[in-house]
Protein backbone atom coordinates (compact mmCIF):
# COMPACT_ATOMS: atom_id res chain seq x y z
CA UNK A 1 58.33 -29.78 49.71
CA UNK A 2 55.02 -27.68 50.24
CA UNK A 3 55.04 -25.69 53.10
CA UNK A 4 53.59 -27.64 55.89
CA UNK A 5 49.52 -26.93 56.73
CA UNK A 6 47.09 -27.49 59.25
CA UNK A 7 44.31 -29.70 58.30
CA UNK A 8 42.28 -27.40 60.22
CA UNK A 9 42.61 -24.65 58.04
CA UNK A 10 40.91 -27.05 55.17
CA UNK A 11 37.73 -28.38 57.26
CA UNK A 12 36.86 -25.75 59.70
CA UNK A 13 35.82 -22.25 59.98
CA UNK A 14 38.62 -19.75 60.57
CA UNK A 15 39.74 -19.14 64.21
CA UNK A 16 38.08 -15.74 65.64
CA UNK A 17 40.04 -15.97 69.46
CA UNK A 18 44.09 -17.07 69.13
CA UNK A 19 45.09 -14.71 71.82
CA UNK A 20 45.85 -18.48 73.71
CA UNK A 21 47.72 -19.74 70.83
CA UNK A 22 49.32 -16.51 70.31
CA UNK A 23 50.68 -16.60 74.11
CA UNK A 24 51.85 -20.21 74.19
CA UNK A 25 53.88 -18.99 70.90
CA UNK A 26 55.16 -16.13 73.05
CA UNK A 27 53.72 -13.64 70.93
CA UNK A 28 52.40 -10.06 72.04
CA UNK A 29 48.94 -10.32 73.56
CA UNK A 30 46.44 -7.58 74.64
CA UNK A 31 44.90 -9.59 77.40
CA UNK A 32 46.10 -12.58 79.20
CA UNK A 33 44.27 -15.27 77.94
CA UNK A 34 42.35 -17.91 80.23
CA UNK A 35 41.15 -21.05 80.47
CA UNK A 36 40.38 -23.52 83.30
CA UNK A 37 41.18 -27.45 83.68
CA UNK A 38 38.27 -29.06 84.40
CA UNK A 39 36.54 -26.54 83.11
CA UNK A 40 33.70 -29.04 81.61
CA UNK A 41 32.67 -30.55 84.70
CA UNK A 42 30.39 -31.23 87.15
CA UNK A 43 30.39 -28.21 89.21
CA UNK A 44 27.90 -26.99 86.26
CA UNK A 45 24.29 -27.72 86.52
CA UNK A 46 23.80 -28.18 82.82
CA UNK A 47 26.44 -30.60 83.00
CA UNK A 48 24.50 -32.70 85.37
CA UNK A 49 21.42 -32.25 83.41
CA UNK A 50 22.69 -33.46 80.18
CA UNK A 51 24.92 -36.10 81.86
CA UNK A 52 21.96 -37.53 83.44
CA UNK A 53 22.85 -41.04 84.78
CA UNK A 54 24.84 -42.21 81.92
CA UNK A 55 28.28 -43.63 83.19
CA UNK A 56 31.60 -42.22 83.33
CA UNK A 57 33.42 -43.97 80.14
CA UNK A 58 30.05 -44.37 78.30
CA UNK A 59 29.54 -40.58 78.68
CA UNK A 60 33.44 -39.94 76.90
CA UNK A 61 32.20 -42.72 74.06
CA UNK A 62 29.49 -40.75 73.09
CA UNK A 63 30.88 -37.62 70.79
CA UNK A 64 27.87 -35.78 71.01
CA UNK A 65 27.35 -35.93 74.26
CA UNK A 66 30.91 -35.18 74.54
CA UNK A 67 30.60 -32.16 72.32
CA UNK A 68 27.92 -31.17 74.15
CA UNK A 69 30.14 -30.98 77.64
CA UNK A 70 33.14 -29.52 75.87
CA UNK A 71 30.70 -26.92 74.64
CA UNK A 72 28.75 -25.95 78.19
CA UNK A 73 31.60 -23.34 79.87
CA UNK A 74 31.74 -21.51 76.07
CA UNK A 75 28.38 -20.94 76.50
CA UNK A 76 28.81 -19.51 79.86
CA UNK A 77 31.60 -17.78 80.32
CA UNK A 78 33.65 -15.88 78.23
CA UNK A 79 37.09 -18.16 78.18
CA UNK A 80 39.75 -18.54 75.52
CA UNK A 81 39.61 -21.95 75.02
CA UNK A 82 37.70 -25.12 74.80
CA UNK A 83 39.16 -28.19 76.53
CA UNK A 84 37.75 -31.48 74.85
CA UNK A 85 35.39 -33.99 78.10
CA UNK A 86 37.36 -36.84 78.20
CA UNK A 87 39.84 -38.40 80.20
CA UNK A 88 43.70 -39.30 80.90
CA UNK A 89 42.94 -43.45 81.63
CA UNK A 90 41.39 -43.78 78.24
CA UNK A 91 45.27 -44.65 77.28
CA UNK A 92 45.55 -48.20 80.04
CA UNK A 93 41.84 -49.30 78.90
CA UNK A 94 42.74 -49.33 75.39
CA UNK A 95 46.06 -51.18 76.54
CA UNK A 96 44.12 -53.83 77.71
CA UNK A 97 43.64 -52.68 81.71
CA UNK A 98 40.15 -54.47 82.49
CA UNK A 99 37.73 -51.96 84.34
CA UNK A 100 36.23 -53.60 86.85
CA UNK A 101 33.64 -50.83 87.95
CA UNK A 102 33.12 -47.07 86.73
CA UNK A 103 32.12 -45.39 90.00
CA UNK A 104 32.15 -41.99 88.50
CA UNK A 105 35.33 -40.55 89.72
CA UNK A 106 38.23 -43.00 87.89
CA UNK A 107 38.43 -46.43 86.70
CA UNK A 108 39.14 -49.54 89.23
CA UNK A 109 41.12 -51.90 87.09
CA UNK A 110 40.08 -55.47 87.51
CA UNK A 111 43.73 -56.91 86.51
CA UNK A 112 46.47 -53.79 88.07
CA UNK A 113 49.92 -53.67 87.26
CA UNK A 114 51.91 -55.81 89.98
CA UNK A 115 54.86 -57.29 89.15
CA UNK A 116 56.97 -57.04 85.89
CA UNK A 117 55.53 -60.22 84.05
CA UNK A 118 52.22 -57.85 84.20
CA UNK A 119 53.75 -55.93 81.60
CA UNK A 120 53.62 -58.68 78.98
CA UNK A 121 49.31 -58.45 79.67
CA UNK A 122 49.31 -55.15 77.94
CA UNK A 123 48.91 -54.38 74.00
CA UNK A 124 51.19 -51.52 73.24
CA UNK A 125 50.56 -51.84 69.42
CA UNK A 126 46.50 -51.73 69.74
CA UNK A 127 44.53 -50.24 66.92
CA UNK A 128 44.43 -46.66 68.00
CA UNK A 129 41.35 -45.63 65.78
CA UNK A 130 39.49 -48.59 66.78
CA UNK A 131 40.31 -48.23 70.44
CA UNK A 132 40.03 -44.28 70.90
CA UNK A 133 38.62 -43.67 67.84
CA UNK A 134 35.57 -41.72 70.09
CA UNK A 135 37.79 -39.46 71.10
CA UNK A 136 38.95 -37.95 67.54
CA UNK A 137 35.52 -38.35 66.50
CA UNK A 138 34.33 -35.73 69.29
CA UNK A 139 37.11 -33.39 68.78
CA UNK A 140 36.64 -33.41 64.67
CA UNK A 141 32.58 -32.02 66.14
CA UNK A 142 33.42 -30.17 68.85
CA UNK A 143 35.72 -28.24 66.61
CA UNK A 144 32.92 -27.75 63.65
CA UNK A 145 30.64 -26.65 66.49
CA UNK A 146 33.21 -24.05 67.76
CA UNK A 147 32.43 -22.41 64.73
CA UNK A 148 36.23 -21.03 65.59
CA UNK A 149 35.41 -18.77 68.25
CA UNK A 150 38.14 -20.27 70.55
CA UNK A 151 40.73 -22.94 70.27
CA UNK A 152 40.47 -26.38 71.11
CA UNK A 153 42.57 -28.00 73.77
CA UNK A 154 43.23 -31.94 73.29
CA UNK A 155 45.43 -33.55 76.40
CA UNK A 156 46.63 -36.99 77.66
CA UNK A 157 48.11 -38.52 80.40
CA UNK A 158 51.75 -38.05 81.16
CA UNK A 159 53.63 -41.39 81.42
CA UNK A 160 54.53 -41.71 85.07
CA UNK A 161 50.97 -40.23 86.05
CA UNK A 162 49.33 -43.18 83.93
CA UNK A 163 51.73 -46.15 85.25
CA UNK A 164 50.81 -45.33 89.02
CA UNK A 165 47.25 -45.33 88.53
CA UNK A 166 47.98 -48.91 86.39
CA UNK A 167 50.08 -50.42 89.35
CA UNK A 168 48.30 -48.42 92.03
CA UNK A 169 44.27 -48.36 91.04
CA UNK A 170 44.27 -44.99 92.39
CA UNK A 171 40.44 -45.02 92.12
CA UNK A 172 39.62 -47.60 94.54
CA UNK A 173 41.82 -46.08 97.46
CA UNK A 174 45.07 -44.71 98.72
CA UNK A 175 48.05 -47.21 98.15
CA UNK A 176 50.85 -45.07 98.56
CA UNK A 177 54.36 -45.53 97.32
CA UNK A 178 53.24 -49.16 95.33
CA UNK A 179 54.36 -46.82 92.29
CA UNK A 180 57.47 -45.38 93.26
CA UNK A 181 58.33 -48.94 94.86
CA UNK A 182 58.14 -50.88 91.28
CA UNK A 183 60.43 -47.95 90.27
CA UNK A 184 63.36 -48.88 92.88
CA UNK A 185 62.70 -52.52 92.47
CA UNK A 186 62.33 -53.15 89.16
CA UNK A 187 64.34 -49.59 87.25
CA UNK A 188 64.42 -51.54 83.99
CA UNK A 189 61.27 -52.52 84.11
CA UNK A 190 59.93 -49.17 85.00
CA UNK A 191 61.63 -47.87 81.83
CA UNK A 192 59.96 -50.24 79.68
CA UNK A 193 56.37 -49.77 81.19
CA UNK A 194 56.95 -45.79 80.76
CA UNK A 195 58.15 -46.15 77.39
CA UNK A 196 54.98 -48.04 76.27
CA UNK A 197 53.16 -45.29 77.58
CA UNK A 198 55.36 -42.53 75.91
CA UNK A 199 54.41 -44.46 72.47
CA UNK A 200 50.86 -44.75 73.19
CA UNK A 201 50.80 -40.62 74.21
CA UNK A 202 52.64 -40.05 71.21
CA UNK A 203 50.52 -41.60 69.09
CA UNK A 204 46.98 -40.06 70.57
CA UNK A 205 48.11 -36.72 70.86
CA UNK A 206 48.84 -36.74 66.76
CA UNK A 207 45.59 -38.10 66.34
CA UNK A 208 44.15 -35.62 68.64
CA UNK A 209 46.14 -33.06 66.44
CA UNK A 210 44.72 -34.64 62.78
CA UNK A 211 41.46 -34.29 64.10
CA UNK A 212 41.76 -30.94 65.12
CA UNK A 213 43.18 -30.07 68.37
CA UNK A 214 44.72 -27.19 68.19
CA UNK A 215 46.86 -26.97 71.45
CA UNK A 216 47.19 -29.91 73.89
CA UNK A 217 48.85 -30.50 77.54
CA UNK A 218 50.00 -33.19 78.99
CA UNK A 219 48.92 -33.70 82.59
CA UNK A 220 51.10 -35.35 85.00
CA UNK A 221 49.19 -35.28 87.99
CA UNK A 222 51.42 -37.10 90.45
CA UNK A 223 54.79 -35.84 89.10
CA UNK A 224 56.06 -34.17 92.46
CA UNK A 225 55.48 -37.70 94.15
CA UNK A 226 58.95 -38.73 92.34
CA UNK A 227 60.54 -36.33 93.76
CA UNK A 228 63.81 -34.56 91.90
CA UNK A 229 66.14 -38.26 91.61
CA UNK A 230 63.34 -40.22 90.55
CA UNK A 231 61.63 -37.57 88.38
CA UNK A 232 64.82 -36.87 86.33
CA UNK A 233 66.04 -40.76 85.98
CA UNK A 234 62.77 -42.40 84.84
CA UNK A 235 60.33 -39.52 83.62
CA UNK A 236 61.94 -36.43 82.65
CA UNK A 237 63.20 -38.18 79.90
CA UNK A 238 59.75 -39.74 78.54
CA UNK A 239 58.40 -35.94 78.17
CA UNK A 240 61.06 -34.80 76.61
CA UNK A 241 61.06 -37.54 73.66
CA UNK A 242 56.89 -36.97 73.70
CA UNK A 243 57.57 -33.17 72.86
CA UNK A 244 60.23 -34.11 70.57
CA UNK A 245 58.34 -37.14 68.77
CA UNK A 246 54.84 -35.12 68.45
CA UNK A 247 56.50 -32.58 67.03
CA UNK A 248 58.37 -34.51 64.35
CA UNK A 249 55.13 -36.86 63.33
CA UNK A 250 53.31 -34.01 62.58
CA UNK A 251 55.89 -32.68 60.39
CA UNK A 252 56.50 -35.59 58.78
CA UNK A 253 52.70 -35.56 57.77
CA UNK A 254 53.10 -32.09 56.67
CA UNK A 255 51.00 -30.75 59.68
CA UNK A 256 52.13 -27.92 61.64
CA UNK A 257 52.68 -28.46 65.14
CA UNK A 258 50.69 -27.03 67.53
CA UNK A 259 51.49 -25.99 70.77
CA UNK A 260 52.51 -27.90 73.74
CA UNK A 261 51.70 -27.58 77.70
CA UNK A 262 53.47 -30.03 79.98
CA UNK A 263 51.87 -29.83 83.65
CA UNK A 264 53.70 -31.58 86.43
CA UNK A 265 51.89 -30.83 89.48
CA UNK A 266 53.75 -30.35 92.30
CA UNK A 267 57.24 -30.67 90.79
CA UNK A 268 58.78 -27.27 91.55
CA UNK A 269 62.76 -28.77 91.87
CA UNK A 270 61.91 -29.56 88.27
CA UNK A 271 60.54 -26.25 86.78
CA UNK A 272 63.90 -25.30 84.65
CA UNK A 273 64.49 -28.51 83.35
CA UNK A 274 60.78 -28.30 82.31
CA UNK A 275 61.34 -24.77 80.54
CA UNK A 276 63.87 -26.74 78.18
CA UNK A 277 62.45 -30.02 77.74
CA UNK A 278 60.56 -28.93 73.96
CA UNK A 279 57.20 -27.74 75.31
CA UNK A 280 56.25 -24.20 74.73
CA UNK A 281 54.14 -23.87 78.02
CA UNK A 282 54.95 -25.00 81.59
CA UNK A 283 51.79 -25.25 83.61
CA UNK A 284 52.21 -24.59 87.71
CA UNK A 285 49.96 -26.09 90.52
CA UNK A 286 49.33 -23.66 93.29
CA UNK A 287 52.13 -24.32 95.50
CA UNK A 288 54.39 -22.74 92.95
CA UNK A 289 55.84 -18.94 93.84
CA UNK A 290 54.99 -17.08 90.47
CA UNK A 291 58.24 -14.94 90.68
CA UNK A 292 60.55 -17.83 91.59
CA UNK A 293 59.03 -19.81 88.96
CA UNK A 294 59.75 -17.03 86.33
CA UNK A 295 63.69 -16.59 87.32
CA UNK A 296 64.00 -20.50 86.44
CA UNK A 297 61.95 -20.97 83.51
CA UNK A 298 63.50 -17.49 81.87
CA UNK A 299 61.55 -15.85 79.00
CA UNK A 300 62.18 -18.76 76.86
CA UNK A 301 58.80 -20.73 77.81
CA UNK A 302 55.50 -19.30 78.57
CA UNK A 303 53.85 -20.04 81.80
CA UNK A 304 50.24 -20.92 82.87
CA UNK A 305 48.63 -21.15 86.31
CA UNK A 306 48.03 -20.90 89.08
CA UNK A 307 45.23 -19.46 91.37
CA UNK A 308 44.43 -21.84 94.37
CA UNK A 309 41.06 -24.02 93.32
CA UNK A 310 39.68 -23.22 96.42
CA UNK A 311 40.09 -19.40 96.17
CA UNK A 312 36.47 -19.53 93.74
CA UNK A 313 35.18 -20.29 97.67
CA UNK A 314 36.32 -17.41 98.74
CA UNK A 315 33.94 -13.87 98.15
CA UNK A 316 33.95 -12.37 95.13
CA UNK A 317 35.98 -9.26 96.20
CA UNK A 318 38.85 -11.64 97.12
CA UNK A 319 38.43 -13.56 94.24
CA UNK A 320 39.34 -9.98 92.23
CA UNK A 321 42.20 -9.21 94.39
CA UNK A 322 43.74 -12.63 94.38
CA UNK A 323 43.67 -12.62 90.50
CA UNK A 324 45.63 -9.10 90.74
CA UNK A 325 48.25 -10.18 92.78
CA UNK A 326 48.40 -12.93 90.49
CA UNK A 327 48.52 -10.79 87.13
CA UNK A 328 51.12 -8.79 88.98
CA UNK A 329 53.57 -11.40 89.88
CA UNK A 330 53.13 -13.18 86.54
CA UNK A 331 53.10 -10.18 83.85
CA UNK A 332 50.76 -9.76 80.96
CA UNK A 333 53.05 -11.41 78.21
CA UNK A 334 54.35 -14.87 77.67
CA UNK A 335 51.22 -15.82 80.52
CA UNK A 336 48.08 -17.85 80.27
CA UNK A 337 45.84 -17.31 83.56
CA UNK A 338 44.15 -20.91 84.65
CA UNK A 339 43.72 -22.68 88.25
CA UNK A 340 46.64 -24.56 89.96
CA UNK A 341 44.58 -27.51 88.98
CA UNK A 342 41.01 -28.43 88.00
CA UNK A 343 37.85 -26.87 89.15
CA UNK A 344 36.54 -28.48 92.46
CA UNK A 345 33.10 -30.18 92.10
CA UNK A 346 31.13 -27.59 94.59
CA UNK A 347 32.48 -24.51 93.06
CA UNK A 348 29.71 -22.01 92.31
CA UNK A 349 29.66 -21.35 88.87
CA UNK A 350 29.45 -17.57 89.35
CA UNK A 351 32.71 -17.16 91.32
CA UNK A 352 34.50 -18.89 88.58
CA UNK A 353 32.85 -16.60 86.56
CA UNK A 354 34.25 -13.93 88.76
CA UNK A 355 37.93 -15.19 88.30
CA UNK A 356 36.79 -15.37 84.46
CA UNK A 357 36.07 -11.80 83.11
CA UNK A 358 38.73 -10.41 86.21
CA UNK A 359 41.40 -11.59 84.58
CA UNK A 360 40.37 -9.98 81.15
CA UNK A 361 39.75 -6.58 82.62
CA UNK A 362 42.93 -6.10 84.99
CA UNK A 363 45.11 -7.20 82.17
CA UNK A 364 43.94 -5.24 79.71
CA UNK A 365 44.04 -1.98 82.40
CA UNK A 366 47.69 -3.61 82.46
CA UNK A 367 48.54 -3.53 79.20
CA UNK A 368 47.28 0.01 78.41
CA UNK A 369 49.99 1.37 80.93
CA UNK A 370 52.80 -0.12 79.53
């Protein structure tokens, strides 16, 4: 059997930047490498301009206005990766979820998740090119238009995050504990539901990966809401077979894998179980203690995070010594720098900028003393 090769390698130009790749491997890197979720967004005023008033979901259809978004922060600021616009709900809608509006921050589904008969609505074996087909289409540009002076991220959902935006319509308002209450109601249930989703993540992030991604994370947003019992029973489990199952497709289709960042906000009691569950990254929110977080996960994973969102409020000289401290607690190897979660909408695009090139310079003045 051939040895196994990227696609990429075939149909785009030759990658300039893998210091990102390099440290999710856990290979030596001069400089810590950064990149920031969210980081094609609205807080940038060429964002809004070439947004315009299109809609939410028609603005992720469109690849080249897609490309476009993914493209804006590369422009500006000097990061290590792209991060393709789109968004974690495209997974329920092409389930068969009905939106009922798209106000601009999230989906309202028409027809939520409320009992386990609900379950039987959705279309776990949908046509994944014909559904999400937009999104592989914009990554296969946005990756020609790289010209490969960074890597591309592509990303999805985590299981648990997408089932309590499903049963909760997390968009149209607070409905605490809905979620966690189908869990303890209906366990079996709750297993099925979140192994739909695993199947449905699989399946997009090889796509993602066949079109060109060339790392990906999976974002569970609301993971510390199950606490350690929950989190363990019903989705620990899913991750670890999505890390597992990516993996092996893409082998199986003699691609390589790529590498693999599994962000669980908020769920600290989990962090070592994390560092062995198959991904080579474990992302931290804010509220995680850099050194504490380190002891658990060993050396075997590398970590990313975790600067406070609202810090780029703060002025710029804090914004410099906030990014030290950071650098110092994390180390300059087996680290990617990046927020505790996604750039808020008001941030001024300068202080990010700030956070941006600071990182670069104090680990490389790092580096050069070890």
């Amino acid at each position: 059997m051939a040895a196994p090769i990227s696609p990429q390698t075939q149909a785009f130009s030759p990658l300039k930047n893998d210091l990102l790749l390099r440290a999710a491997r856990g290979e030596k890197t001069e400089r810590v490498p950064v990149w920031v979720m969210r980081q094609a967004g609205r807080y940038l005023p060429e964002y809004r301009q070439a947004k315009g008033d299109t809609k939410f979901f028609a603005t992720c259809k469109d690849p080249q206005l897609v490309c476009e978004l993914t493209l804006q922060p590369i422009r500006r600021y000097d990061l290590d990766a792209a991060i393709i616009f789109s968004d974690i709900l495209v997974i329920p809608v092409a389930m068969g979820l009905a939106v009922a509006n798209d106000p601009g921050e999230g989906p309202v589904y028409a027809d939520p998740i409320t009992c386990p008969e609900d379950i039987k609505r959705l279309n776990p074996d949908f046509d994944i090119v014909s559904e999400l087909g937009y999104v592989y289409e914009a990554i296969t540009l946005t990756r020609q238009k790289l010209e490969g002076k960074v890597p591309l991220f592509g990303f999805t959902g985590a299981p648990w995050t997408l089932m309590k935006f499903m049963i909760e319509n997390v968009s149209a308002g607070p409905n605490p504990n809905k979620a966690r209450r189908f869990l303890a109601e209906h366990a079996e249930a709750g297993h099925q539901l979140l192994g739909l989703l695993k199947d449905a993540v699989v399946r997009h992030l090889v796509h993602q990966v066949k079109a060109g991604a060339q790392i990906v994370q999976v974002f569970d947003s609301f993971a510390g809401e199950l606490g350690p019992v929950f989190f363990s029973k019903f989705e620990l489990p899913v991750l670890k077979q999505i890390a597992r199952e990516v993996k092996e497709k893409l082998q199986s289709m003699n691609i390589e894998p790529v590498p693999m960042i599994v962000f669980a906000k908020d769920a600290h009691f989990a962090i070592e179980e994390l560092s062995k569950s198959g991904y080579d990254v474990v992302g931290l929110d804010w509220g995680a203690q850099p050194l504490h977080a380190r002891k658990l996960a060993g050396n075997q994973v590398t970590l990313q995070g975790n600067m406070d969102p609202v810090m780029m409020f703060a002025p710029k000289d804090d914004i410099k010594k906030a990014v030290k401290e950071m650098l110092n607690k994390f180390g300059t190897q087996r680290y990617i720098a990046n927020l505790g979660h996604g750039v808020l909408k008001d941030t001024d695009p300068d202080h990010l900028g700030v956070f941006i090139d600071a990182i670069h310079t104090y680990s490389e003045d790092m580096n050069a003393v070890l």
